[in-house]
Protein backbone atom coordinates (compact mmCIF):
# COMPACT_ATOMS: atom_id res chain seq x y z
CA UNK A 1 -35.23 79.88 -40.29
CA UNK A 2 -37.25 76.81 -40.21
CA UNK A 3 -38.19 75.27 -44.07
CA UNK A 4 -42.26 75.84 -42.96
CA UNK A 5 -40.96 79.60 -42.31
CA UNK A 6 -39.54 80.12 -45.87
CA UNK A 7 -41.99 78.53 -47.71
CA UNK A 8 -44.37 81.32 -45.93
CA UNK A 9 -42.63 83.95 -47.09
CA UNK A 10 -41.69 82.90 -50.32
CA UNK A 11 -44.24 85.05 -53.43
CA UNK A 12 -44.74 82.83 -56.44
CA UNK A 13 -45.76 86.20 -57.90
CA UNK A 14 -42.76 88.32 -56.81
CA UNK A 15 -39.45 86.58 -57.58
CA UNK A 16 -36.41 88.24 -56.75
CA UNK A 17 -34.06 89.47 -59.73
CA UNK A 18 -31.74 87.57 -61.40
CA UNK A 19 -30.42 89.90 -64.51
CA UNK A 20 -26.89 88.56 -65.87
CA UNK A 21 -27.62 85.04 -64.93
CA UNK A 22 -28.65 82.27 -68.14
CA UNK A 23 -31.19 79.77 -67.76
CA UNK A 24 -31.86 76.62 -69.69
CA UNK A 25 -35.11 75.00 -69.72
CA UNK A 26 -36.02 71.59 -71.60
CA UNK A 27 -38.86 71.16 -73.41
CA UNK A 28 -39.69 75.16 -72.81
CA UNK A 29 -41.76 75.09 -75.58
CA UNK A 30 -44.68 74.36 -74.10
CA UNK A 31 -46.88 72.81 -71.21
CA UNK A 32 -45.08 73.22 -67.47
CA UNK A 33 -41.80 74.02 -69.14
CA UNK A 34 -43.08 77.01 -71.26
CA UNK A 35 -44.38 78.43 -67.75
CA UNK A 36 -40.94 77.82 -66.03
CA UNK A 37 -39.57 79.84 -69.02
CA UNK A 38 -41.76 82.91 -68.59
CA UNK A 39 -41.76 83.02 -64.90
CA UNK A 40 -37.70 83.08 -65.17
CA UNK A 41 -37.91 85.39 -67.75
CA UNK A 42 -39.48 87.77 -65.62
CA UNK A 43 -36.44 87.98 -63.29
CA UNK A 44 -34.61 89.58 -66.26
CA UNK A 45 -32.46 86.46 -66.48
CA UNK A 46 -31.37 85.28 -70.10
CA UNK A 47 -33.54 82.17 -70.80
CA UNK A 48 -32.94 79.51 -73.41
CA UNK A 49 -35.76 77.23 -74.49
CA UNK A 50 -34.37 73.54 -75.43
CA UNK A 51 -36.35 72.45 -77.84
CA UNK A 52 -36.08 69.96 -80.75
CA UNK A 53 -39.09 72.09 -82.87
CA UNK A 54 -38.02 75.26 -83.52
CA UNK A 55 -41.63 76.45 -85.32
CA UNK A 56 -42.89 75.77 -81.74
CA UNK A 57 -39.81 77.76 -79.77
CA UNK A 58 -40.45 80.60 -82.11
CA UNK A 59 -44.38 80.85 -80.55
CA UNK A 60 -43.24 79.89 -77.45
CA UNK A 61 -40.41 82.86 -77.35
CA UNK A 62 -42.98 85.41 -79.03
CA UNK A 63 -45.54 84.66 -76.43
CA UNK A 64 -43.14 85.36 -73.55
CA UNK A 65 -41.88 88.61 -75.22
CA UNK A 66 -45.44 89.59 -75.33
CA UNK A 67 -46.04 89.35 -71.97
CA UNK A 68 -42.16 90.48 -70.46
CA UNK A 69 -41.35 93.32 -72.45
CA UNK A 70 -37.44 93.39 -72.88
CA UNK A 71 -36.64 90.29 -71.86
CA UNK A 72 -33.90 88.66 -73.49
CA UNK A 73 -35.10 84.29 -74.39
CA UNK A 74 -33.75 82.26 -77.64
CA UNK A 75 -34.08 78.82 -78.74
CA UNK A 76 -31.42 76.26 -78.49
CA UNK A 77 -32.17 73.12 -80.86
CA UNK A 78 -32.21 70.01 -78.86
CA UNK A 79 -33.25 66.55 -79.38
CA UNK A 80 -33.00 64.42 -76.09
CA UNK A 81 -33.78 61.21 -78.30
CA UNK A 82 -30.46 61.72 -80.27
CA UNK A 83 -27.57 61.29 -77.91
CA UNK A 84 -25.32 61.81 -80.56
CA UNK A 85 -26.66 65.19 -81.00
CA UNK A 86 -26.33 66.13 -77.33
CA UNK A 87 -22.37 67.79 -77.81
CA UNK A 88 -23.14 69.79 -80.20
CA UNK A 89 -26.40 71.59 -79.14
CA UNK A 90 -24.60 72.24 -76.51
CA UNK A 91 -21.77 74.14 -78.16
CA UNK A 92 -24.38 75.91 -80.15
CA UNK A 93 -25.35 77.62 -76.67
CA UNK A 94 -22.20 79.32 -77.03
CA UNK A 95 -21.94 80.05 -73.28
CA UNK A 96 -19.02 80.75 -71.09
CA UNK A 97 -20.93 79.51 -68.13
CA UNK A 98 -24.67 78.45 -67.17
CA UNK A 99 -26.65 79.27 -63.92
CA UNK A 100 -29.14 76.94 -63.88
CA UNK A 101 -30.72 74.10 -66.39
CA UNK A 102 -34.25 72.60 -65.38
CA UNK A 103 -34.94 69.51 -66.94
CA UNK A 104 -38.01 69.14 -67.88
CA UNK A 105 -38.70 68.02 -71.30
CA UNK A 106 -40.13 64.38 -71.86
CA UNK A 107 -42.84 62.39 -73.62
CA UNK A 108 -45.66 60.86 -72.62
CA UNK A 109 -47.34 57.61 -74.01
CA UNK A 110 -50.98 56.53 -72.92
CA UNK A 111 -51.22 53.55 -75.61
CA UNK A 112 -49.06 50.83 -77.26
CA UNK A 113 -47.13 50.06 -79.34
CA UNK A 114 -43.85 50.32 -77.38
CA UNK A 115 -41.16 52.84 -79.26
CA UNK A 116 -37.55 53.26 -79.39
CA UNK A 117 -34.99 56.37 -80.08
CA UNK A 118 -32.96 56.91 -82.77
CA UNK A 119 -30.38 55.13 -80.18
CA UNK A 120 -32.49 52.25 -79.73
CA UNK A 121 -33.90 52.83 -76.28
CA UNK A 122 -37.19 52.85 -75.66
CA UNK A 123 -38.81 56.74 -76.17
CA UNK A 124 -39.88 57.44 -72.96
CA UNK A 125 -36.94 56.19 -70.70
CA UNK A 126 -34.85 57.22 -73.33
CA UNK A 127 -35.85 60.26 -73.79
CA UNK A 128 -37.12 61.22 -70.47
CA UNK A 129 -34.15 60.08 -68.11
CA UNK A 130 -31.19 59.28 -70.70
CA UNK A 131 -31.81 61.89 -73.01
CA UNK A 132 -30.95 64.06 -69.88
CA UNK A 133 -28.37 62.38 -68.00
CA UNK A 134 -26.40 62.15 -70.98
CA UNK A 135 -26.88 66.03 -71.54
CA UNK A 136 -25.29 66.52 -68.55
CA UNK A 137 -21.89 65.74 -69.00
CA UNK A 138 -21.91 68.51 -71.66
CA UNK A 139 -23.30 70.57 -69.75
CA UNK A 140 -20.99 69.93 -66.58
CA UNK A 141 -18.55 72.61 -67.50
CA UNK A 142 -20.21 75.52 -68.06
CA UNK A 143 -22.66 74.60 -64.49
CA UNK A 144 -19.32 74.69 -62.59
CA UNK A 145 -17.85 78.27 -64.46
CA UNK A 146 -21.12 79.31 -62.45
CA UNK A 147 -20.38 80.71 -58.87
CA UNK A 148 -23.32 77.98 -57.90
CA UNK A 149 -24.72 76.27 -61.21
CA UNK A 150 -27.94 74.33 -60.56
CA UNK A 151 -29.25 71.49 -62.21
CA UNK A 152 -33.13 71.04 -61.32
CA UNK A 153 -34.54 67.82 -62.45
CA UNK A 154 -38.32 67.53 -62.91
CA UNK A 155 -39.93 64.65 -61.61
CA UNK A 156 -44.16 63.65 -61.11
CA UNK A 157 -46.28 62.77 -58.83
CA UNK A 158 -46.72 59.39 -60.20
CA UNK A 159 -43.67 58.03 -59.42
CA UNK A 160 -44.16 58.09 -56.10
CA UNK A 161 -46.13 54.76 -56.19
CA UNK A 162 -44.10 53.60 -58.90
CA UNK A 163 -40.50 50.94 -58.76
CA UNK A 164 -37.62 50.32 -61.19
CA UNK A 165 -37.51 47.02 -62.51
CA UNK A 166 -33.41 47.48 -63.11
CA UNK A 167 -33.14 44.23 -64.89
CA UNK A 168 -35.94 45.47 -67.27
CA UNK A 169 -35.37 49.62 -67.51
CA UNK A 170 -36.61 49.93 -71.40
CA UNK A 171 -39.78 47.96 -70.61
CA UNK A 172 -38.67 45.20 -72.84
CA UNK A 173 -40.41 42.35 -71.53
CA UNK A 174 -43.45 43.94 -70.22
CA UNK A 175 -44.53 47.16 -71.67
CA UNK A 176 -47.40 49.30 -69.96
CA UNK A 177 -46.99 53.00 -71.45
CA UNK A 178 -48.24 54.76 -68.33
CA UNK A 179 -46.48 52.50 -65.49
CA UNK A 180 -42.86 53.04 -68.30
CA UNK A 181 -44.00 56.46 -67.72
CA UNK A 182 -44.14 56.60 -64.63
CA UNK A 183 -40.63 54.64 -64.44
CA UNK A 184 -38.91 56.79 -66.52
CA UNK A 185 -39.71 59.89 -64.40
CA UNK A 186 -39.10 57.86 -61.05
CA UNK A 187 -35.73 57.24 -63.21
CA UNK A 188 -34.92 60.85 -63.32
CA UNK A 189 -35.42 61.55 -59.33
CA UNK A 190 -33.19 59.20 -58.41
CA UNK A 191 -30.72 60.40 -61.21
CA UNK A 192 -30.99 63.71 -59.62
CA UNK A 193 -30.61 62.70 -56.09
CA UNK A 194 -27.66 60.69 -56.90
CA UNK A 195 -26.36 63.44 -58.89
CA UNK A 196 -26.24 65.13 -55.68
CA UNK A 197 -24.62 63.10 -53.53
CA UNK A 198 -21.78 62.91 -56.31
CA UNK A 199 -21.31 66.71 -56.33
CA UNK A 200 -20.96 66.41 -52.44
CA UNK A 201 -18.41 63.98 -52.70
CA UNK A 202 -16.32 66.34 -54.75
CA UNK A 203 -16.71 69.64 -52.84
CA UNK A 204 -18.54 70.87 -55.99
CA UNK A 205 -20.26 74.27 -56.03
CA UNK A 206 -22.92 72.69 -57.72
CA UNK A 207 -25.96 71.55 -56.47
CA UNK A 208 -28.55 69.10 -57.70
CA UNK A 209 -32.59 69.15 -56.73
CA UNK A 210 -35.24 67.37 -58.20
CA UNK A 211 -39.24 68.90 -57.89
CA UNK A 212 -42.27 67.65 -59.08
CA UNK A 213 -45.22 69.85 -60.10
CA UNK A 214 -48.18 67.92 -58.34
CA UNK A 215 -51.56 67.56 -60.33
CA UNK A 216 -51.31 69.69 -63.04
CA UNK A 217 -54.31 70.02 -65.91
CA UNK A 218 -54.52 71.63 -69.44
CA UNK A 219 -57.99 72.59 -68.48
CA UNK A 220 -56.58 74.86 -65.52
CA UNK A 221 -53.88 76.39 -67.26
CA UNK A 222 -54.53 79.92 -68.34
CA UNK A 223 -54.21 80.87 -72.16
CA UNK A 224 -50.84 81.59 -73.69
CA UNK A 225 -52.42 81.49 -77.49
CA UNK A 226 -51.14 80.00 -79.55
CA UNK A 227 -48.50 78.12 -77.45
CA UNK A 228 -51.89 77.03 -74.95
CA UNK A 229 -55.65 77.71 -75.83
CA UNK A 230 -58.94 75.87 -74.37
CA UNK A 231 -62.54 76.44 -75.12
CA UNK A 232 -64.83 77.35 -72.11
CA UNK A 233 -66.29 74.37 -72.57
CA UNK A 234 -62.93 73.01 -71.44
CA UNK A 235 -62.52 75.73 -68.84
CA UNK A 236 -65.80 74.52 -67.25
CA UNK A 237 -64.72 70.98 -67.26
CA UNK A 238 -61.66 71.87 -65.36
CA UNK A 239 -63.54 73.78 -62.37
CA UNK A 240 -64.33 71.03 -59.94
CA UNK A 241 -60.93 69.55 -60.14
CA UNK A 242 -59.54 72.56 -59.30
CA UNK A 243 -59.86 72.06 -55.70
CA UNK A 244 -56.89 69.43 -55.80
CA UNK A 245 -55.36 70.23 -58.68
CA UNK A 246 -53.82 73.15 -60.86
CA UNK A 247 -53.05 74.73 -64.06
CA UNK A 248 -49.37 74.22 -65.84
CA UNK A 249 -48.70 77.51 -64.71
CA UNK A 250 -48.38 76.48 -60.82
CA UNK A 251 -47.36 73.32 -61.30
CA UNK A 252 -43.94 75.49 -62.50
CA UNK A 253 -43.84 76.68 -59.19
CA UNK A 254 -41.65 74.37 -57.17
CA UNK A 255 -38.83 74.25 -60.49
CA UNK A 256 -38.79 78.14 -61.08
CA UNK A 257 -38.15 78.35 -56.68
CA UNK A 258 -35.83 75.15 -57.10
CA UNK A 259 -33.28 77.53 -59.38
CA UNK A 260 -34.03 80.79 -57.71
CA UNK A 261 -34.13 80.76 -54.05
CA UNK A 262 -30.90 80.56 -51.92
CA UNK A 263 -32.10 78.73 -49.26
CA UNK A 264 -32.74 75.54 -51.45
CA UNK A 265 -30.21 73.03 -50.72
CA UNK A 266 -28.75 70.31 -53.20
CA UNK A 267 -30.91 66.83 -52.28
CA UNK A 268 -34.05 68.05 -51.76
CA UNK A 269 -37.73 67.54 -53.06
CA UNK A 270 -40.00 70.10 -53.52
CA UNK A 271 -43.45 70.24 -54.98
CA UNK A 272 -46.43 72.00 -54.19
CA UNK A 273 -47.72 72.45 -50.46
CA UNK A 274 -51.43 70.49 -50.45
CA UNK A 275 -50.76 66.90 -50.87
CA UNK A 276 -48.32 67.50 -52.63
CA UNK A 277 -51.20 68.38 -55.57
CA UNK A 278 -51.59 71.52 -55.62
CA UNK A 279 -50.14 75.25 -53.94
CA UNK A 280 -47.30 76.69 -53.53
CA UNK A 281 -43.83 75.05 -53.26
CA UNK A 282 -42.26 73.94 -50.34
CA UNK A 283 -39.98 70.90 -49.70
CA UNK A 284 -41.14 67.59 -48.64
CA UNK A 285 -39.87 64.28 -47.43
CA UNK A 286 -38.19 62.31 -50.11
CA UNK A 287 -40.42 59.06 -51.13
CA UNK A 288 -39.11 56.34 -49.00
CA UNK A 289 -37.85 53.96 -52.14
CA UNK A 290 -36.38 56.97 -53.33
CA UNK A 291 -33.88 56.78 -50.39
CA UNK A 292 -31.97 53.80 -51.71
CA UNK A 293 -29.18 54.73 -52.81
CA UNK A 294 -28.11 51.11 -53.85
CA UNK A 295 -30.96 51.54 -56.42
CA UNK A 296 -29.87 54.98 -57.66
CA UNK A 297 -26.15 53.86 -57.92
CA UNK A 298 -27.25 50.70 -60.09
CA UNK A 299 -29.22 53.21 -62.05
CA UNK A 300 -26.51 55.33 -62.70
CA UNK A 301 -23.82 52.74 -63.51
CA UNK A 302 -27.00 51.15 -66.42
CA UNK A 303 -27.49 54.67 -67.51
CA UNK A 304 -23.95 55.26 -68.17
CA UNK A 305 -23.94 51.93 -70.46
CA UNK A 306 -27.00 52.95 -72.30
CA UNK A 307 -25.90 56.35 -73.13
CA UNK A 308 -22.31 55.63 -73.58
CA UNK A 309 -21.57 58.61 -71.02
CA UNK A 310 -18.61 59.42 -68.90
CA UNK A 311 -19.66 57.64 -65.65
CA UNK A 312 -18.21 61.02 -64.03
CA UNK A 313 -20.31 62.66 -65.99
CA UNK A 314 -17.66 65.48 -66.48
CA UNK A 315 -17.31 66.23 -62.67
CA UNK A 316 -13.89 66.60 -61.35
């Protein structure tokens, strides 16, 4: 079955079941991640919303039990600026294993001035891309107790025309909030592809992809009150760029297929179908500077010194 063939037949709004298996989701709270949450929840899959404000897991959780009777979704405190914290919000899961984690939590800066973590990084490569890779060593061993444990790293759009500076990854001599945006998410892909190739190497069960949900507006996302309200006049606004972009609610798409379908394989990209803006998922061609592998293991080797991490990351 060609890729083009499966992406046909593949219904955003019937996913197969998935009852018995546990799903973590970063930053599930709200936005793309609170939509990746309820469309896994209505596979009757456990689902855990990592989240460092619990007033805003507790909406998040009630509006998904509102709208999937029965299903079964708690909060799991987690702060991806505090490293330090990272161990034990994991052993508050209290899991024997883990079938999937998406990571998709992160911050977003449009203005100055530049911030750091409680760690000292700056907030959005910190938080975005170390926060995470450092999260995974904890959560290494309960991935591989999985018969095929997925880790599903969210990416964007915009860092497809974006390039590490590795000799300047916390934006320390030059900071532009949207382009150390941009990095830090470009950061994460190629932590996720690399991720990858490590599991390969070790004959791991695991598998690692890395999506990206296209264009994705606020003003096209439908209402999940109170976690997401507009006005009409912000409904209206929204129309005409609807016919490139999307609501939060697709742009969950290619993450919620990235941990459910079988025939995703570990190393791929997928995002949505039109330009890579908007539809449904399928997989695409990896960004051409995303291919360097040099670049990703340099990446990996920093990211390890920042986040004072196991450069194994737990794997065997």
């Amino acid at each position: 079955m060609t890729s083009e063939s499966q992406t046909r037949i593949w219904d955003v709004h019937r996913l197969p079941r998935a009852e018995g298996r546990t799903f973590l989701v970063t930053g599930g709270n709200a936005g793309i991640g609170y939509f990746v949450a309820e469309q896994l929840a209505e596979t009757g899959a456990d689902v855990v919303l990592g989240s460092r404000h619990p007033t805003k897991a507790e909406a998040a959780m009630a509006s998904i039990r509102s709208r999937v009777p029965g299903t079964y979704v708690r909060h799991c405190q987690l702060d991806l600026a505090d490293l330090s914290s990272l161990r034990n919000s994991v052993d508050a899961l209290e899991l024997d294993r883990l079938d999937a984690v998406v990571y998709n939590a992160g911050v977003a800066l449009d203005e100055p001035p530049r911030r750091e973590t409680k760690d000292g990084n700056e907030l959005m490569f910190g938080t975005n891309h170390l926060g995470h890779f450092a999260l995974t060593q904890w959560l290494t061993p309960l991935l591989s107790a999985a018969p095929a444990g997925r880790i599903v790293t969210v990416g964007s759009f915009a860092a497809k025309s974006e390039r590490l500076d590795l000799d300047d990854l916390q934006s320390a001599e030059d900071y532009r909030p949207k382009r150390a945006y941009g990095r830090s998410k470009l950061a994460q892909m190629y932590f996720g592809l690399e991720l990858d190739r490590r599991l390969r190497a070790t004959d791991s069960t695991m598998l690692s992809v890395v999506v990206h949900p296209g264009g994705a507006l606020d003003s096209l996302t439908p209402d999940r009150p109170p976690v997401h309200v507009k006005t009409v006049g912000e409904r209206l606004s929204g129309l005409p760029a609807g016919l490139v972009v999307q609501g939060k609610d697709a742009g969950a798409w290619p993450a919620v297929r990235a941990v459910l379908d079988p025939e995703v394989r570990g190393g791929q990209l997928w995002g949505p179908r039109l330009f890579g803006l908007r539809g449904r998922p399928r997989p695409e061609p990896l960004y051409s500077h995303l291919a360097d592998t040099a670049v990703a293991a340099r990446l990996w080797d920093a990211s390890c010194d920042l986040a004072d991490a196991d450069p194994n990351l737990g794997l065997p």
